[in-house]
Protein backbone atom coordinates (compact mmCIF):
# COMPACT_ATOMS: atom_id res chain seq x y z
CA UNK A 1 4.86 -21.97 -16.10
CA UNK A 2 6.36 -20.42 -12.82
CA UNK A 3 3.40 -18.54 -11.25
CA UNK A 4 5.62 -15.10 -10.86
CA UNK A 5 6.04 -15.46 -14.96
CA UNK A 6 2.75 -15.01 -15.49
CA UNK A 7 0.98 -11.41 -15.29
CA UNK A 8 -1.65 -9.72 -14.03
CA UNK A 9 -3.25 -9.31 -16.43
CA UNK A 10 -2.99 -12.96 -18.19
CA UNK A 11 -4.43 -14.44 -14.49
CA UNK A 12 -7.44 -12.08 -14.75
CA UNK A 13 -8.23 -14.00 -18.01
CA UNK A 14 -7.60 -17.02 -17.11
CA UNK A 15 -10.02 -16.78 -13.98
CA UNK A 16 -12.48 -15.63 -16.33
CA UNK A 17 -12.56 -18.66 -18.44
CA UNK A 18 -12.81 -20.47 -15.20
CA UNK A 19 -9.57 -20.78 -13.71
CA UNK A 20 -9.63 -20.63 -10.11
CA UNK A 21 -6.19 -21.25 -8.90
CA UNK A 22 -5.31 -17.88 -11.24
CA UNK A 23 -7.46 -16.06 -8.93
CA UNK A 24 -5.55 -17.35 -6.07
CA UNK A 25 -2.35 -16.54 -7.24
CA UNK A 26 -3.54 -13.12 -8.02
CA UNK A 27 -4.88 -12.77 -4.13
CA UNK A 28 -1.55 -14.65 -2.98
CA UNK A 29 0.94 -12.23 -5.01
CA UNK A 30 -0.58 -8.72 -3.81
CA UNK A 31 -1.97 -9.70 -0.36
CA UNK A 32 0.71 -8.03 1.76
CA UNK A 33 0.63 -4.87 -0.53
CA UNK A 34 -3.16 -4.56 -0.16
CA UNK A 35 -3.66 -5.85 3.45
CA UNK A 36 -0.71 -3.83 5.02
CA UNK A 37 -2.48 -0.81 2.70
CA UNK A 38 -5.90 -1.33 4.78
CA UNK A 39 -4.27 -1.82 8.23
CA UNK A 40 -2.43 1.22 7.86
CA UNK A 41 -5.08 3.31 7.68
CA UNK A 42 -7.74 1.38 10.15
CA UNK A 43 -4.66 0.45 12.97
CA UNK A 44 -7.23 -2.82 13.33
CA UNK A 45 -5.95 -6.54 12.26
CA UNK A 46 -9.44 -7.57 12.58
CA UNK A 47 -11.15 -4.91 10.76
CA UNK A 48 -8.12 -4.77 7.93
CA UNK A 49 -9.15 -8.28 7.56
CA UNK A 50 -12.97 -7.78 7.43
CA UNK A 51 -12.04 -5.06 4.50
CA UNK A 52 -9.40 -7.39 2.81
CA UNK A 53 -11.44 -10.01 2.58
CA UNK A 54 -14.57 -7.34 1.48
CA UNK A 55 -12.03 -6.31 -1.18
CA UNK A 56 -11.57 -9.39 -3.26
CA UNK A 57 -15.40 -10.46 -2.44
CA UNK A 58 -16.25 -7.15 -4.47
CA UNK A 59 -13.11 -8.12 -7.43
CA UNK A 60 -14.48 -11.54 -7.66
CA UNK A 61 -18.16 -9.69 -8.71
CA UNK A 62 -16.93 -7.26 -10.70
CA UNK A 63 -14.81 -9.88 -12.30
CA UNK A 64 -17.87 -11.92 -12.88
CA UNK A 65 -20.09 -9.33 -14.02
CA UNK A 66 -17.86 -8.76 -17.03
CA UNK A 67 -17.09 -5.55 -15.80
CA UNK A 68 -13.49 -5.20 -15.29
CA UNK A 69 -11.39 -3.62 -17.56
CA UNK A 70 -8.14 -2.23 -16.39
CA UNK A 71 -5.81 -3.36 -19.02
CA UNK A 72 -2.87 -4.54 -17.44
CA UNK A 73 -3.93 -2.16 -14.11
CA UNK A 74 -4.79 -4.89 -11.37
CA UNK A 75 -3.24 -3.91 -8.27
CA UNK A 76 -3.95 0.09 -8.71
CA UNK A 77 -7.72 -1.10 -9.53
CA UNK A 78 -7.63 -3.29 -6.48
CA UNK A 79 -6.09 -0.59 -4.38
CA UNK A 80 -8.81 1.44 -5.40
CA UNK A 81 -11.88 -0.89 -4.21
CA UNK A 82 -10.18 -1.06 -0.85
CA UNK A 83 -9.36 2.06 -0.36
CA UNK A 84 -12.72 3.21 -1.23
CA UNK A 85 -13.56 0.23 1.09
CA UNK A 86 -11.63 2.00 4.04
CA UNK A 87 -13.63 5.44 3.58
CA UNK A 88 -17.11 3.60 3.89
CA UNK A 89 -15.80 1.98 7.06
CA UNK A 90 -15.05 5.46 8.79
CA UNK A 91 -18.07 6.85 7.51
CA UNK A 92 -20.21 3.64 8.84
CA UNK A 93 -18.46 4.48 12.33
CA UNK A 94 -18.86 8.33 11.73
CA UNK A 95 -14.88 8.96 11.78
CA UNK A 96 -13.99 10.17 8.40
CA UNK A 97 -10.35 9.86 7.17
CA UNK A 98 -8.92 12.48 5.39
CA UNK A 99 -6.84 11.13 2.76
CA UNK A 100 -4.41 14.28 1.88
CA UNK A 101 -3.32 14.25 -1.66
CA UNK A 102 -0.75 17.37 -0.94
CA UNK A 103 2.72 16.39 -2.16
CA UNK A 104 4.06 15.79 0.90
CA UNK A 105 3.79 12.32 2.48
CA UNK A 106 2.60 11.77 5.61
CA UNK A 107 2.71 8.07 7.07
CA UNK A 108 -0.99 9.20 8.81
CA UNK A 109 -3.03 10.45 5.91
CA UNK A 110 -6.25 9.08 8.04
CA UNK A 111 -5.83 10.20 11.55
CA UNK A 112 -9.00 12.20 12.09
CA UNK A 113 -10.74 10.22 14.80
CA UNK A 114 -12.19 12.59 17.34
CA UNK A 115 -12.00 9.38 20.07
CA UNK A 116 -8.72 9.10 19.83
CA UNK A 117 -7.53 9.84 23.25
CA UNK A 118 -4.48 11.78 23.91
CA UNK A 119 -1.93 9.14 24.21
CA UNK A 120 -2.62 7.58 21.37
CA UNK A 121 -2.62 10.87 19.10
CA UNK A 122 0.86 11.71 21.01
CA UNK A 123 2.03 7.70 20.19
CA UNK A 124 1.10 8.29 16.77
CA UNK A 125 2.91 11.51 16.09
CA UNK A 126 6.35 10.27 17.40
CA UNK A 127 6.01 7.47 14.98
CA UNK A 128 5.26 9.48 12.25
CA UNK A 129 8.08 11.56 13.62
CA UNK A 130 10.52 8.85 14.28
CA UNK A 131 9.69 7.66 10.17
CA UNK A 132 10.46 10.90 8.82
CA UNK A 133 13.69 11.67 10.96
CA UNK A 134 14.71 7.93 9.28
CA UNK A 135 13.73 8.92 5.87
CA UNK A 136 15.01 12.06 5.91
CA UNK A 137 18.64 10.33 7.04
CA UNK A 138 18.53 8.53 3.56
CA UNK A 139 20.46 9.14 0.85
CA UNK A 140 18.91 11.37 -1.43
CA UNK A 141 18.47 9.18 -4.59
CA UNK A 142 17.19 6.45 -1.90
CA UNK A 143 14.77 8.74 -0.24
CA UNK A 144 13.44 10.13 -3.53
CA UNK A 145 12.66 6.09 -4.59
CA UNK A 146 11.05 5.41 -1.69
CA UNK A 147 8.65 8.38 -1.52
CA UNK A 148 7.78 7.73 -4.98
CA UNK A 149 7.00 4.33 -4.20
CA UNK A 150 5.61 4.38 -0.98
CA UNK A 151 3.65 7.70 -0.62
CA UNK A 152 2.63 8.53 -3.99
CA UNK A 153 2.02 4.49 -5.43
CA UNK A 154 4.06 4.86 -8.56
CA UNK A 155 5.29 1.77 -10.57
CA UNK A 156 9.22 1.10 -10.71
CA UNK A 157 8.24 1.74 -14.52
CA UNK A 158 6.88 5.27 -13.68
CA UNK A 159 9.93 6.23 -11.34
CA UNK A 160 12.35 4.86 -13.48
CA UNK A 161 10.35 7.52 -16.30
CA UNK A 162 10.28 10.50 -13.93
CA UNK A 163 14.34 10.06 -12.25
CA UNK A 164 15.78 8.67 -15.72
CA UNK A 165 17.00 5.50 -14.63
CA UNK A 166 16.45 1.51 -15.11
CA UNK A 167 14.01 -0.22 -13.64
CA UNK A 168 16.68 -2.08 -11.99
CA UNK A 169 18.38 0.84 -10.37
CA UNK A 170 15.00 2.19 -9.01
CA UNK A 171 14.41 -1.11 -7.95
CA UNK A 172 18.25 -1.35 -6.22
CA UNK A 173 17.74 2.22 -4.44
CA UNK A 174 14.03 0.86 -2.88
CA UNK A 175 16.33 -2.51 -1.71
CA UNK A 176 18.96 0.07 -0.64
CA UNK A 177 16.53 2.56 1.02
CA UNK A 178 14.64 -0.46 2.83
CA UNK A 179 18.15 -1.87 4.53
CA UNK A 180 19.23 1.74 5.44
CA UNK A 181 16.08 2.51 7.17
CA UNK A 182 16.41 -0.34 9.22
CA UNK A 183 19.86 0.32 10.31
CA UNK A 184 19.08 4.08 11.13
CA UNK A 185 16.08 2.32 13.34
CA UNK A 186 18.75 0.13 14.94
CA UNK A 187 21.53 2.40 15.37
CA UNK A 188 19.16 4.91 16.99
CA UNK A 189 17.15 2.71 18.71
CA UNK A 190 13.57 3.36 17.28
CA UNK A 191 10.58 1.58 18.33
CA UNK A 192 8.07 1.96 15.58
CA UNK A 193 4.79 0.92 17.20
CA UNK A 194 1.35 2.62 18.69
């Protein structure tokens, strides 16, 4: 069976009866949601990592210990663990994140280091600037998707619930809002790094 077939859920079992390619697949299928996650919030490839790998160190004992039990809820349970992951890190280095949980997104929820020197903090808020200018070019329906997706972590399941459309047409305006974003980048010539 095609690995992309199989769920979430049905790979958690099978790693638990000893499986450990299932466990694999699970890593291999949510690694860029969970590792680009981390980085955005530490700026750090090394440290994102260090927490990545920190992450699915503390699945695997969970997952061992019997103690998992998300029902169909691995990637939101996973998120969880590194995110929680993230906070320890900043309070280990004494520069606590805030993690707003206002309606409004914010590319930034974490930027609360008193070392950050000026440049940086002035880098940082044209980007955030530059990505909300870009967003806010979208087309409604498109931008609506996206912040749904993006900024407040709902399933296409969940959006297509709340906006009362498929799956498939959430899914189409994410596509959509991803391939307009980069031509409002191009067109205005955006440089989206710190």
């Amino acid at each position: 069976m095609h690995n992309e077939l199989i769920s979430d859920a049905t790979l958690v079992s099978n790693y638990l009866k000893g499986n450990e390619k299932a466990l694999e697949t699970l890593i291999t299928r949510h690694k860029q949601r969970i590792y680009s996650f981390i980085y955005s919030k530490v700026y750090d490839r090394d440290i994102a990592e260090d927490i990545f790998q920190d992450t699915f160190i503390k699945v695997i004992k969970t997952l061992k210990l019997g103690k998992y039990n998300e029902e169909g809820k691995f990637l939101p349970w996973v998120m969880r663990i590194s995110h929680n992951l993230v906070i320890d890190y900043f309070r280990k280095n004494n520069r606590m994140p805030k993690f707003s949980n206002t309606g409004d997104f914010n590319i930034f929820s974490v930027i609360s280091d008193s070392a950050l020197d000026a440049e940086k903090s002035i880098i940082k808020n044209q980007v955030e600037s530059h990505v909300r200018r870009v967003i806010e070019e979208l087309p409604e329906d498109q931008k609506e998707v996206l912040v749904m997706r993006m900024y407040n972590d709902m399933s296409f399941k969940e959006i297509s619930e709340k906006t009362g459309v498929s799956i498939n047409t959430a899914l189409g305006r994410m596509r959509y809002a991803l391939i307009n974003m980069r031509k409002i980048i191009d067109k205005h010539n955006i440089i989206l790094t710190n």
